[in-house]
PDB file of N, CA and C in Angstrom:
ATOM      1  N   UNK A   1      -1.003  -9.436 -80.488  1.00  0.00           N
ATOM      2  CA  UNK A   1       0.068 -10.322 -80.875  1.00  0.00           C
ATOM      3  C   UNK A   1       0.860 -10.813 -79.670  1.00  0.00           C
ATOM      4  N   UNK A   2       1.113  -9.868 -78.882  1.00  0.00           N
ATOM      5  CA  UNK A   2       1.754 -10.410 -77.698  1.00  0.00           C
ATOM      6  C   UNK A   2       0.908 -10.471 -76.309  1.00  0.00           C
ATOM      7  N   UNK A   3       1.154 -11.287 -75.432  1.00  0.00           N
ATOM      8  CA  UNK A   3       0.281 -11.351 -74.456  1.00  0.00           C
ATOM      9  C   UNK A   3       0.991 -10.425 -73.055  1.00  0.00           C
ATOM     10  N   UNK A   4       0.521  -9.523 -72.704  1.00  0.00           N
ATOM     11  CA  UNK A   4       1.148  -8.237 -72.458  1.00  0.00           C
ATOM     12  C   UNK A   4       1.598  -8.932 -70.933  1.00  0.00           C
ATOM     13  N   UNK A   5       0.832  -9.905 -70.102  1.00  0.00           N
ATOM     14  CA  UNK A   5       0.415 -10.063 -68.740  1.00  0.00           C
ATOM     15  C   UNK A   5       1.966 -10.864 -68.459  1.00  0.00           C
ATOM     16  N   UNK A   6       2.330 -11.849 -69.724  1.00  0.00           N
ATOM     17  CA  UNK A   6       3.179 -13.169 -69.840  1.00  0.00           C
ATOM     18  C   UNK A   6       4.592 -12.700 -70.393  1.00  0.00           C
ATOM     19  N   UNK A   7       4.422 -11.835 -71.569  1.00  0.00           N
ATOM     20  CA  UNK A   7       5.574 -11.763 -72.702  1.00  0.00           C
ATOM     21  C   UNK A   7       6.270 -10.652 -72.730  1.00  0.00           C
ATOM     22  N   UNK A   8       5.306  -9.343 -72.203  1.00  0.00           N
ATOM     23  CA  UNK A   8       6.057  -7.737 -72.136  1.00  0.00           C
ATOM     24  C   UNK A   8       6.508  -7.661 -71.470  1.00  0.00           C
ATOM     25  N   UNK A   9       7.631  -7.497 -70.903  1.00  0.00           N
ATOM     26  CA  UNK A   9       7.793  -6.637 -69.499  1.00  0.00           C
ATOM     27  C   UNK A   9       8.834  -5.595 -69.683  1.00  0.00           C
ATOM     28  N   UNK A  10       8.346  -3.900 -69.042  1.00  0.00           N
ATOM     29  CA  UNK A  10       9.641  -2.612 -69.331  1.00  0.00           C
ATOM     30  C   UNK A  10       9.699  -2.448 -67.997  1.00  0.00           C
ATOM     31  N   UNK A  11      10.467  -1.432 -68.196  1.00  0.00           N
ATOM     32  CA  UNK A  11      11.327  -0.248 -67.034  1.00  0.00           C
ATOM     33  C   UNK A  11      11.195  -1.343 -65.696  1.00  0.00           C
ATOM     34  N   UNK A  12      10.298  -0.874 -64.579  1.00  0.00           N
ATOM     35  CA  UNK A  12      10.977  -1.813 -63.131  1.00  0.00           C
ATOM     36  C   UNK A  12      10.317  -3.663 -63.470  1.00  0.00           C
ATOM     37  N   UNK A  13       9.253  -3.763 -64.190  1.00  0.00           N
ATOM     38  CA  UNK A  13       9.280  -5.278 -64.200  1.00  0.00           C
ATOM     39  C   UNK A  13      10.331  -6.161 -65.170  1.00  0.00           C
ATOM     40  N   UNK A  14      10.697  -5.475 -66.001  1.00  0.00           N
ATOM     41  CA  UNK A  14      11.769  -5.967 -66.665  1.00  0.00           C
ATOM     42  C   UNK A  14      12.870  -6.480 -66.032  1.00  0.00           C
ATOM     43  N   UNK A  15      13.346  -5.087 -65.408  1.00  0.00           N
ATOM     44  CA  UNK A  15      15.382  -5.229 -64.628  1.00  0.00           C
ATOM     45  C   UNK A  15      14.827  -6.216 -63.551  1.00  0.00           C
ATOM     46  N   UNK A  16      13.741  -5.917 -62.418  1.00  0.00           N
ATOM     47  CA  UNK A  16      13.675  -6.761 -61.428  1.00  0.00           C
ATOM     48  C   UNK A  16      12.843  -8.395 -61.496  1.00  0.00           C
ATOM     49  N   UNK A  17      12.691  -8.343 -63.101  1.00  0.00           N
ATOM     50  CA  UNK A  17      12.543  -9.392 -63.356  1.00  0.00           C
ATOM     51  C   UNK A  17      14.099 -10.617 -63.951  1.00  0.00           C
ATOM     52  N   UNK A  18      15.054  -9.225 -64.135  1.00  0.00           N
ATOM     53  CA  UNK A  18      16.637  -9.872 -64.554  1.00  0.00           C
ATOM     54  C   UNK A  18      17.411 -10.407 -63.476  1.00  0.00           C
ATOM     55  N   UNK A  19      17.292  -9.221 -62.580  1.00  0.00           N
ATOM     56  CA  UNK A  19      18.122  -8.905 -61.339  1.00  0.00           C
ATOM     57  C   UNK A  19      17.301  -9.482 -60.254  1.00  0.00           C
ATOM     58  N   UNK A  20      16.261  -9.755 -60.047  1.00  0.00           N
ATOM     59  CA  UNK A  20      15.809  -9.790 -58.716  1.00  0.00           C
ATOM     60  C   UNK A  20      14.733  -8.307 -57.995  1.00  0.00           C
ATOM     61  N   UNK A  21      14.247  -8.748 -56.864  1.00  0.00           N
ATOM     62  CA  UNK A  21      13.391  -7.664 -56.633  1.00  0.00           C
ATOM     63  C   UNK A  21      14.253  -6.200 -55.961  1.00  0.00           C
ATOM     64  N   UNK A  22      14.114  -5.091 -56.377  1.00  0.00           N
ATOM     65  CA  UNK A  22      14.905  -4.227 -56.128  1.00  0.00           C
ATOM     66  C   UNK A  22      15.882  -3.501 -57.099  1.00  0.00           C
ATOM     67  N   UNK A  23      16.377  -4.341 -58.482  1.00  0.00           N
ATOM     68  CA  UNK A  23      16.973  -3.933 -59.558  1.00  0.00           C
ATOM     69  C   UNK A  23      16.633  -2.636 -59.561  1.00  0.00           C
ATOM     70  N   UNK A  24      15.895  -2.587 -60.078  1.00  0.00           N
ATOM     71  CA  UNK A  24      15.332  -1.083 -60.979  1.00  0.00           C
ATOM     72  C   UNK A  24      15.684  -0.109 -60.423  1.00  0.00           C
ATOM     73  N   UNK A  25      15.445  -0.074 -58.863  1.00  0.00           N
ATOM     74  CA  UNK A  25      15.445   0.808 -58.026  1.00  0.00           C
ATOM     75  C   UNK A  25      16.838   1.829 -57.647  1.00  0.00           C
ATOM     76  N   UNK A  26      17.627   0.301 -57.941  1.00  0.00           N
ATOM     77  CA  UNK A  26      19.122   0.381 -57.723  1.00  0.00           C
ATOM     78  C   UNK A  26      19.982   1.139 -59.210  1.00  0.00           C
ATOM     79  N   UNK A  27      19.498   0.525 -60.122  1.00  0.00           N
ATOM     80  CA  UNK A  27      19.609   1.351 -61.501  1.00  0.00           C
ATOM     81  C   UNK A  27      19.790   2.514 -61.209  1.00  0.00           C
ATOM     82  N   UNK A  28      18.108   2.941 -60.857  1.00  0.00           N
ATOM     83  CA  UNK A  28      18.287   4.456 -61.465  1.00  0.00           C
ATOM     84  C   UNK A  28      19.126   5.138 -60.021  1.00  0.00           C
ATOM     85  N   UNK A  29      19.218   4.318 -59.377  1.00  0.00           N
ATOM     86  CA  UNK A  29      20.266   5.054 -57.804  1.00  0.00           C
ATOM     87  C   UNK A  29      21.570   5.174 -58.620  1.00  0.00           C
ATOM     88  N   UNK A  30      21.758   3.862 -59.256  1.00  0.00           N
ATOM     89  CA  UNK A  30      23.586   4.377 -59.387  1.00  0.00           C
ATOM     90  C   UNK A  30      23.507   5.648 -61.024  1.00  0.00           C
ATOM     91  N   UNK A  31      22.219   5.412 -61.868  1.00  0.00           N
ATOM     92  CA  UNK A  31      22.844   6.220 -62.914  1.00  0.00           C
ATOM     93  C   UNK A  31      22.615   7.704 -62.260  1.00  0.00           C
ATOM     94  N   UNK A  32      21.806   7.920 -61.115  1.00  0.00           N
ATOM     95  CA  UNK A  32      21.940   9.389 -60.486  1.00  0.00           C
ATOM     96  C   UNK A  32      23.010   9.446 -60.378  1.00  0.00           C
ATOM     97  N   UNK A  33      23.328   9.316 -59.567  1.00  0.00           N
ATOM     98  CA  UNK A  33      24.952   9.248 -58.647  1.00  0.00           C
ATOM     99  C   UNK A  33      26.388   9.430 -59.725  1.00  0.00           C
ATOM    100  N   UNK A  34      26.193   8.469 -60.983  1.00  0.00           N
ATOM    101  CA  UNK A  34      27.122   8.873 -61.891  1.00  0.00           C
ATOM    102  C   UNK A  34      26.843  10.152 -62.766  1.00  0.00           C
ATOM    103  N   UNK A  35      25.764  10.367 -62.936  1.00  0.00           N
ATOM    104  CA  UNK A  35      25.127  11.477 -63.589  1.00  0.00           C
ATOM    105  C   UNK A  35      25.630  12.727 -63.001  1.00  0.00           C
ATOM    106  N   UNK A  36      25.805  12.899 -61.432  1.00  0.00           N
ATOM    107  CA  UNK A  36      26.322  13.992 -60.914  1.00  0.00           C
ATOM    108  C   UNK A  36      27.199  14.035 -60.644  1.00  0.00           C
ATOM    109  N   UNK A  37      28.069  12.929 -60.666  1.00  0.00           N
ATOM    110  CA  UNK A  37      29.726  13.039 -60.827  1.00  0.00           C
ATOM    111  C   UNK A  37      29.987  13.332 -61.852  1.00  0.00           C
ATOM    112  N   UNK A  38      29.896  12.848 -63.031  1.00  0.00           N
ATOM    113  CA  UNK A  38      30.146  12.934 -64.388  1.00  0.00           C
ATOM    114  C   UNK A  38      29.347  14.571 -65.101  1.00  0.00           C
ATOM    115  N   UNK A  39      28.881  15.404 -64.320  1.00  0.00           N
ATOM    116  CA  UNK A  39      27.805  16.316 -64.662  1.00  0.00           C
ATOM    117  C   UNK A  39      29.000  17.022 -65.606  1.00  0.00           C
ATOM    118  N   UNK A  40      29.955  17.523 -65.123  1.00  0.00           N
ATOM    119  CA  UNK A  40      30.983  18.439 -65.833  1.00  0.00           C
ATOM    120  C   UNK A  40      31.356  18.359 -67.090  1.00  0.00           C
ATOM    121  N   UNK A  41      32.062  16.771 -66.826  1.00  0.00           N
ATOM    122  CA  UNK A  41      32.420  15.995 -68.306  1.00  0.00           C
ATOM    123  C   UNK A  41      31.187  15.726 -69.095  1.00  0.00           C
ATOM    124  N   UNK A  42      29.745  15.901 -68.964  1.00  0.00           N
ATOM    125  CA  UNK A  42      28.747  15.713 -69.659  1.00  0.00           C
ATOM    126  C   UNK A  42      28.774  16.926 -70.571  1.00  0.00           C
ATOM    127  N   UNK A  43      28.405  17.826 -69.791  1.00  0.00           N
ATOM    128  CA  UNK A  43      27.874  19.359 -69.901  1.00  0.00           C
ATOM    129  C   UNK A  43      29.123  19.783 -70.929  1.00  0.00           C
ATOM    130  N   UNK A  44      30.317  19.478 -70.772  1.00  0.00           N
ATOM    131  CA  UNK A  44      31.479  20.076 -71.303  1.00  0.00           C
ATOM    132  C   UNK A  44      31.374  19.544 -73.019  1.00  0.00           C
ATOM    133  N   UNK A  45      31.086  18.246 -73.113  1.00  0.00           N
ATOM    134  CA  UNK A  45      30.622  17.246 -74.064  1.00  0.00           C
ATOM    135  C   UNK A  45      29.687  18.042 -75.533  1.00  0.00           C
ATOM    136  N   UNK A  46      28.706  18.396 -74.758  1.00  0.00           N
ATOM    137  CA  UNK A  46      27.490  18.958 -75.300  1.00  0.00           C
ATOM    138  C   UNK A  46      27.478  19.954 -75.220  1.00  0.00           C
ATOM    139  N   UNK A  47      28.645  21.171 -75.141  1.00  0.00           N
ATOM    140  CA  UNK A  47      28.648  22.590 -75.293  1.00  0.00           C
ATOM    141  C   UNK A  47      28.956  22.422 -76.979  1.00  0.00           C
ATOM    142  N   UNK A  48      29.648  21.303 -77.647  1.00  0.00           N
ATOM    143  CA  UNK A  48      29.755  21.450 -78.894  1.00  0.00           C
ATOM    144  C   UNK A  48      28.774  21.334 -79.952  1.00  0.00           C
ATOM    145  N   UNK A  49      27.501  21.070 -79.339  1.00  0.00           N
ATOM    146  CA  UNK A  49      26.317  20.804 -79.993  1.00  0.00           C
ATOM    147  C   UNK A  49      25.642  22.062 -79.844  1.00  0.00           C
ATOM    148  N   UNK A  50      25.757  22.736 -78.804  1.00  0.00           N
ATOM    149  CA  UNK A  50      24.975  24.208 -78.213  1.00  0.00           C
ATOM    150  C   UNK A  50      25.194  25.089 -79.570  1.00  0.00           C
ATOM    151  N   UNK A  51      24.219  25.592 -80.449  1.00  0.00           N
ATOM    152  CA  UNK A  51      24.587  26.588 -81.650  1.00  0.00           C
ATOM    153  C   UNK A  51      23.478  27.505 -81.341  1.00  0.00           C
ATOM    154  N   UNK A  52      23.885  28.549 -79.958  1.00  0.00           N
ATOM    155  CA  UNK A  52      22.779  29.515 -79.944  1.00  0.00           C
ATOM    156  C   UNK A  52      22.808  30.669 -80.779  1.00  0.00           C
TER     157      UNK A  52
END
């Protein structure tokens, strides 16, 4: 149904097809970077889900 070569595009051909060449790359750089700042307030988040 879809022509995969023309019409699909995920993960790095997608963003650096939005953004330019390099997007993707940069993505997952900044969601690291917030991911380990934010690790505390995550973790703290999801202790209310923890039912060991």
């Amino acid at each position: 149904m879809l022509d995969l070569e023309n019409e699909l595009k995920v993960a790095h051909e997608f963003w650096d097809f939005l953004g330019g060449e390099g997007t993707y790359n940069d993505l997952l750089d900044i969601f690291e970077r917030v991911g380990i700042e934010l690790r505390p307030e995550i973790d703290e988040y999801f202790t209310k889900f923890n039912h060991k």
